[in-house]
N, C-alpha and C. Protein backbone atom coordinates (compact mmCIF):
# COMPACT_ATOMS: atom_id res chain seq x y z
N UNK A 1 55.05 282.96 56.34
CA UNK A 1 56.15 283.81 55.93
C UNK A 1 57.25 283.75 56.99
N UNK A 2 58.63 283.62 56.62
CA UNK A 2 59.56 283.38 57.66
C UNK A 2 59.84 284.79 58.12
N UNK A 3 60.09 284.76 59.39
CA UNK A 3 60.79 286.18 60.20
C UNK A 3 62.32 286.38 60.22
N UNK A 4 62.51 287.67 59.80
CA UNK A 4 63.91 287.66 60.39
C UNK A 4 64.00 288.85 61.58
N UNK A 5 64.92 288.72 62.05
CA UNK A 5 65.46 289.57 63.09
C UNK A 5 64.65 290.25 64.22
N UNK A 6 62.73 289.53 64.09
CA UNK A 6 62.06 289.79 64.98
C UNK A 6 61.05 288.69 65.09
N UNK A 7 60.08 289.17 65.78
CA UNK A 7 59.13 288.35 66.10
C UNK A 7 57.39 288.95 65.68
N UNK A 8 56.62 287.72 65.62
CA UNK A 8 55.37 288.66 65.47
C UNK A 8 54.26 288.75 66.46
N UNK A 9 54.11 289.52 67.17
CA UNK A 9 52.71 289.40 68.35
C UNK A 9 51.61 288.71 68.10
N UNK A 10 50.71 288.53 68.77
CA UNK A 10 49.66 287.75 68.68
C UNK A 10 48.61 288.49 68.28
N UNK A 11 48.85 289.88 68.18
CA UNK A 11 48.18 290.90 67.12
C UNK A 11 48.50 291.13 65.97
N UNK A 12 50.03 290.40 65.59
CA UNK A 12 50.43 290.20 64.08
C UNK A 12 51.13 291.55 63.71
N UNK A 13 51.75 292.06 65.03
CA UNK A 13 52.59 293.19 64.65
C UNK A 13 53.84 292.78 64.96
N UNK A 14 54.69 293.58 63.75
CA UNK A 14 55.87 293.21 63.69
C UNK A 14 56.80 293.42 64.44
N UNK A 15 57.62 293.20 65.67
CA UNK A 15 58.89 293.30 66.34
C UNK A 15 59.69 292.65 66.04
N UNK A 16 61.07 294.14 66.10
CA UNK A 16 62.26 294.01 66.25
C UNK A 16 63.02 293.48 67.11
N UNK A 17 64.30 292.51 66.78
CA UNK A 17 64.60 291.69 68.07
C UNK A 17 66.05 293.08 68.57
N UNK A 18 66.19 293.50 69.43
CA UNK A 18 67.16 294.73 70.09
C UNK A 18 68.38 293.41 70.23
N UNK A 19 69.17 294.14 69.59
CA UNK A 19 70.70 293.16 69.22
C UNK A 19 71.26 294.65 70.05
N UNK A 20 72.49 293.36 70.46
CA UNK A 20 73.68 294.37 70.49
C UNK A 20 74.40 295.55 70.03
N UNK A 21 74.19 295.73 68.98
CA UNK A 21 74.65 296.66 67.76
C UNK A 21 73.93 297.81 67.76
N UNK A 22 72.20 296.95 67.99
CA UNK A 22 71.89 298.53 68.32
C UNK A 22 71.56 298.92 69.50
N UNK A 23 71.93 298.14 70.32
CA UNK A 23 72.13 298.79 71.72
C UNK A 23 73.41 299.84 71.84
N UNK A 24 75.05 299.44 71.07
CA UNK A 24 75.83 300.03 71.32
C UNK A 24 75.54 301.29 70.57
N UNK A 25 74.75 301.25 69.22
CA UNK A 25 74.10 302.58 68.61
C UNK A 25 73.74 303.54 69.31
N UNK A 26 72.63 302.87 70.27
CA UNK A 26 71.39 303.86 70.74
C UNK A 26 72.76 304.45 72.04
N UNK A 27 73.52 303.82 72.59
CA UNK A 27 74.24 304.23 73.90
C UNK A 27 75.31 305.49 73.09
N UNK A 28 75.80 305.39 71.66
CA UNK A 28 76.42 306.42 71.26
C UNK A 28 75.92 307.66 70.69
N UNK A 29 74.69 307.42 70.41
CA UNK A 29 74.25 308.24 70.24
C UNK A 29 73.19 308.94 71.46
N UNK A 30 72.70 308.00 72.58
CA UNK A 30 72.17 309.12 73.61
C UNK A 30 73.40 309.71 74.38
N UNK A 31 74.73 309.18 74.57
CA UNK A 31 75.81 310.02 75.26
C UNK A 31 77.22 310.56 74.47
N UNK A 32 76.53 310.85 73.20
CA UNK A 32 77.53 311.62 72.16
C UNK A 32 78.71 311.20 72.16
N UNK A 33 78.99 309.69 72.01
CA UNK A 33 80.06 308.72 72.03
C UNK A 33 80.79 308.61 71.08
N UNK A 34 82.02 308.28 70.63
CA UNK A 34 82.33 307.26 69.28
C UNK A 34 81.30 306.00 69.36
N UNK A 35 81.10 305.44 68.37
CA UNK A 35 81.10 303.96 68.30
C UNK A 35 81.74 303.03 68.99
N UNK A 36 83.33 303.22 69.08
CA UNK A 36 83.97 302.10 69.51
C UNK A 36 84.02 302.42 71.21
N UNK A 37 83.89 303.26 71.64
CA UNK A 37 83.85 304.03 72.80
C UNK A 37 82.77 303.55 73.66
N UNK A 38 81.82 303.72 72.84
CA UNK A 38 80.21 302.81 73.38
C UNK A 38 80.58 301.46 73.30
N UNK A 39 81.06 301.08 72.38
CA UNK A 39 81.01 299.61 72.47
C UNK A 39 81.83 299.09 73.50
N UNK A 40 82.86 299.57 73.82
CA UNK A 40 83.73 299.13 75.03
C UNK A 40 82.85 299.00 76.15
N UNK A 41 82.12 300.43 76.32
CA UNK A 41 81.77 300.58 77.44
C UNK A 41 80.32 299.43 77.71
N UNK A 42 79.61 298.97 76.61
CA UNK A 42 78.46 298.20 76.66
C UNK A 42 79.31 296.59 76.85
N UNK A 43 80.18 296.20 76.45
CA UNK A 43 80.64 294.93 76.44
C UNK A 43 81.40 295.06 77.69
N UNK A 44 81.87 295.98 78.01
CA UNK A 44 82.22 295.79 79.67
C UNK A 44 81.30 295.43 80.73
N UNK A 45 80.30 296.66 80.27
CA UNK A 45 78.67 295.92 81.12
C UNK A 45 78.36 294.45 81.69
N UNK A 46 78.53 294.01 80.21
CA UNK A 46 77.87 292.48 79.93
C UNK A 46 78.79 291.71 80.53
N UNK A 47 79.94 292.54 80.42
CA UNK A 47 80.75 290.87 80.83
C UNK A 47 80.67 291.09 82.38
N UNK A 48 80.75 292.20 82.97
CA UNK A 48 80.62 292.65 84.26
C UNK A 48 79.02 291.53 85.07
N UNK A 49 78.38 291.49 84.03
CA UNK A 49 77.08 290.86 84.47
C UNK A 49 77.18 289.29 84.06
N UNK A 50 78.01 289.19 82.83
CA UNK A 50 78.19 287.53 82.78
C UNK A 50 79.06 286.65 83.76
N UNK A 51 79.87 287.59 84.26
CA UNK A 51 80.74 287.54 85.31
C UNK A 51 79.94 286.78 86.76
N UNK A 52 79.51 287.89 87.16
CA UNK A 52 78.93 287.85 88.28
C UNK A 52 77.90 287.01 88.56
N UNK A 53 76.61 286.40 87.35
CA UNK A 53 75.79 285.42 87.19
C UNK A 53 76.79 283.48 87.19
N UNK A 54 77.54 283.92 86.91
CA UNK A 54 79.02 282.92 86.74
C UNK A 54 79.25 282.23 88.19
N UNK A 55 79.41 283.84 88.87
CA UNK A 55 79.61 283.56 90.59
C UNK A 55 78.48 282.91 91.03
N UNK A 56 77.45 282.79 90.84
CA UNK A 56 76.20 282.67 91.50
C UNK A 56 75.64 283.55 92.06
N UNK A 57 76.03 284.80 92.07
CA UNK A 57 75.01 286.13 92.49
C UNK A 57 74.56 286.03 91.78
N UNK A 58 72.93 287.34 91.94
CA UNK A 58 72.47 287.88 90.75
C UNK A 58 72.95 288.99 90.72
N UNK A 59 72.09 289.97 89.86
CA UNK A 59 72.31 290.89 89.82
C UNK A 59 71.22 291.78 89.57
N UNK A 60 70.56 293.29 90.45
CA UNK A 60 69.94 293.69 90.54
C UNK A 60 70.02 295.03 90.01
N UNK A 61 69.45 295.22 88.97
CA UNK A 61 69.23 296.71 87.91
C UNK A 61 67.92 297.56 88.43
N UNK A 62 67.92 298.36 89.46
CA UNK A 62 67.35 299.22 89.64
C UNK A 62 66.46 299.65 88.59
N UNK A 63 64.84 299.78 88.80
CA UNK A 63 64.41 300.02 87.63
C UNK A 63 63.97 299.33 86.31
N UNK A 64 64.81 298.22 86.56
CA UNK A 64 64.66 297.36 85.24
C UNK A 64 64.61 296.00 85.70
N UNK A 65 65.29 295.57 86.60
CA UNK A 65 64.62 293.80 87.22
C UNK A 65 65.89 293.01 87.38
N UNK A 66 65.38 292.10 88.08
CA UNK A 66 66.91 291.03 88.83
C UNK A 66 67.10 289.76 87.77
N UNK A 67 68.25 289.57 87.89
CA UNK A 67 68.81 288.49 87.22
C UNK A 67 68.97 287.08 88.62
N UNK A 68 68.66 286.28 88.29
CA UNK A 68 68.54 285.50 89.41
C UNK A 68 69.62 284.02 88.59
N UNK A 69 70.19 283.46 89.42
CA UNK A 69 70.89 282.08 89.04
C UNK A 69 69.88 281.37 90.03
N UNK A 70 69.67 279.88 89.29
CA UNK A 70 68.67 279.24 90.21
C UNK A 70 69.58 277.92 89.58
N UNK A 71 69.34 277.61 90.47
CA UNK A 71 69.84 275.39 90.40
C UNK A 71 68.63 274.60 89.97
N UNK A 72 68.81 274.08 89.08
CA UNK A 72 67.62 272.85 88.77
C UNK A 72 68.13 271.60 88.72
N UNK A 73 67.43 270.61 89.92
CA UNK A 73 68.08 269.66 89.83
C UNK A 73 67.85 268.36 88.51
N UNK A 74 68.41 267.57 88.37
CA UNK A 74 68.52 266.26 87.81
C UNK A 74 66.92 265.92 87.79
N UNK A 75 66.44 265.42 86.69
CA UNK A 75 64.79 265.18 86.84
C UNK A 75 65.02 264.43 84.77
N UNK A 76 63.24 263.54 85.34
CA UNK A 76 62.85 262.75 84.12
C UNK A 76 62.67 263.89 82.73
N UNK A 77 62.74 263.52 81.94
CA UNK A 77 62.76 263.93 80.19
C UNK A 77 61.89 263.06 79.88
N UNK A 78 61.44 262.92 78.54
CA UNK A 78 61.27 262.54 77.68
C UNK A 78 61.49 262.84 75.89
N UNK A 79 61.81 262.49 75.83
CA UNK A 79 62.58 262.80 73.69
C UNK A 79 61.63 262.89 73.12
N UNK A 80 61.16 264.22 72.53
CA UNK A 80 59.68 264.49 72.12
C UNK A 80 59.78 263.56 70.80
N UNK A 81 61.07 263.06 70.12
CA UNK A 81 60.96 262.51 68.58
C UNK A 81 60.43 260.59 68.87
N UNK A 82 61.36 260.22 70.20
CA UNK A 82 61.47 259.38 70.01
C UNK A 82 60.16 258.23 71.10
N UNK A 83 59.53 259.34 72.22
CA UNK A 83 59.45 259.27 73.32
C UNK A 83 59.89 258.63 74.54
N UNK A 84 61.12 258.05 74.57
CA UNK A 84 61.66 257.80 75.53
C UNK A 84 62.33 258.26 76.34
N UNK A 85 62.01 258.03 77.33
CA UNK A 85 62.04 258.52 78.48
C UNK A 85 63.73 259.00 78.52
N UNK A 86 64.22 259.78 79.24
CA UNK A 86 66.02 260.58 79.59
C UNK A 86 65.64 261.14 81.16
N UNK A 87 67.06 261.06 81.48
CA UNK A 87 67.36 261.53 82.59
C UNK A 87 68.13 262.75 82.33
N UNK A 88 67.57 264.01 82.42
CA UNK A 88 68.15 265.34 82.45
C UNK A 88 69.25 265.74 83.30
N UNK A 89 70.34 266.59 83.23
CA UNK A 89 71.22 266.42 83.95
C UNK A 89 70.88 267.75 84.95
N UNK A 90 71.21 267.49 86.20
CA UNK A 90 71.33 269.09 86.93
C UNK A 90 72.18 270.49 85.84
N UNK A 91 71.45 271.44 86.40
CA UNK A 91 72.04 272.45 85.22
C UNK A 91 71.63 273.77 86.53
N UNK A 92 72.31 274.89 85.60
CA UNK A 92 71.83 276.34 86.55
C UNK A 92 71.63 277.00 85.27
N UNK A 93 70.15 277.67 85.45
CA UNK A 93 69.61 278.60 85.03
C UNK A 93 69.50 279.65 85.04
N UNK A 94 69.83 281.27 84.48
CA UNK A 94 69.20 282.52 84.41
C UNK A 94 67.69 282.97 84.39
N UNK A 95 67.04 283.13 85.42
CA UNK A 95 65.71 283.59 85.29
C UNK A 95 65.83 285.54 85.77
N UNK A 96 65.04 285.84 85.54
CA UNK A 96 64.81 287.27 84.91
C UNK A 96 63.29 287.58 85.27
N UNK A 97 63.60 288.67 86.40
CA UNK A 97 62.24 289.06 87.04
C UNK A 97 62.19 290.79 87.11
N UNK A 98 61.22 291.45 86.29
CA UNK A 98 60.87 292.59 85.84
C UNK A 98 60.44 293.45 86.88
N UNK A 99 60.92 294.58 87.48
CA UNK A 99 61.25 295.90 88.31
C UNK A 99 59.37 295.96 88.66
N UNK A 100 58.92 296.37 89.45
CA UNK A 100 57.68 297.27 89.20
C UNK A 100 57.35 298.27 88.62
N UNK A 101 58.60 299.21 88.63
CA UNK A 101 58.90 300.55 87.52
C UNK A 101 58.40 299.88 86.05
N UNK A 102 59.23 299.06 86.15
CA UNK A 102 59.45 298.32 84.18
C UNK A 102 57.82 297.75 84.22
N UNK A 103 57.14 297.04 85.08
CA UNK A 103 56.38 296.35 85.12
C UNK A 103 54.96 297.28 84.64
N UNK A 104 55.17 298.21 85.00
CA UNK A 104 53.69 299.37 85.38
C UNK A 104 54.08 300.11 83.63
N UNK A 105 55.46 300.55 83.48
CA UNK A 105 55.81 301.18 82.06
C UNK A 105 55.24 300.21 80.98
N UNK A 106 55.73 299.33 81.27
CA UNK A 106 55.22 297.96 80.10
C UNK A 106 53.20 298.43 80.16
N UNK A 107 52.78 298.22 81.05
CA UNK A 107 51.23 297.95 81.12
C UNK A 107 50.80 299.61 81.26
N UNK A 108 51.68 300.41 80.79
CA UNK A 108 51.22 302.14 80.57
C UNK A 108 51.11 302.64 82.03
N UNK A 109 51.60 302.25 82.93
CA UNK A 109 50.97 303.51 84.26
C UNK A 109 51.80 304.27 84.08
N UNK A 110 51.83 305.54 85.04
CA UNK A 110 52.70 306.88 84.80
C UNK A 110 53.29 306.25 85.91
C-alpha cells in the first residue's frame, strides 16, 4: 500500500511526516498568533539557520541537538543500475546530532 505524507515503523504504525504548515499551526496556536504572524516568524527561523549552515557554522539548539556542516571529500561510486564504477564529487553535508534532553525524552526518561 503506498504512503502518503508519512512513514510506517517497523511495528507498522502509522507516522505523520511534521511539514511546515503544521509547524507554523502548532507555533500559532501555542502563542495565540495570527497565522501569517507565525509564519513569518517560523520562516525567519529557518532561514536564520539556512543561513548560518551556508557559513559553515553549525548551529546549536539547546535541548534539541546540533546541526553540524561536515566536508566529504571526493571518493569512488559505483552506479547501482549500471555498475560502473564514478568518481563522486567533494560535497558538504548537514549531519544532525540529538541533545541528551531529546535523547532520554525520545527513550522515555523523566
Amino acid at each position: 500500500m503506498p504512503l502518503q505524507n508519512g512513514i510506517r515503523s517497523s511495528r507498522e504504525t502509522f507516522i505523520m511526516t511534521l511539514t511546515k504548515k503544521a509547524i507554523v499551526h502548532a507555533v500559532a496556536n501555542h502563542l495565540d498568533l495570527p497565522d501569517a504572524q507565525a509564519s513569518k516568524t517560523v520562516e525567519a527561523t529557518f532561514e536564520i539557520i539556512k543561513k548560518t549552515l551556508e557559513g559553515g557554522e553549525d548551529v546549536l539548539i539547546s535541548g534539541f541537538g546540533k546541526f553540524c556542516v561536515k566536508n566529504k571529500d571526493q571518493r569512488k561510486g559505483r552506479n547501482p543500475t549500471t555498475g560502473n564504477s564514478i568518481l563522486l564529487d567533494a560535497r558538504r553535508v548537514v549531519m544532525f546530532k540529538c541533545s541528551s534532553v531529546l535523547k532520554g525524552k525520545l527513550n522515555g526518561e523523566t
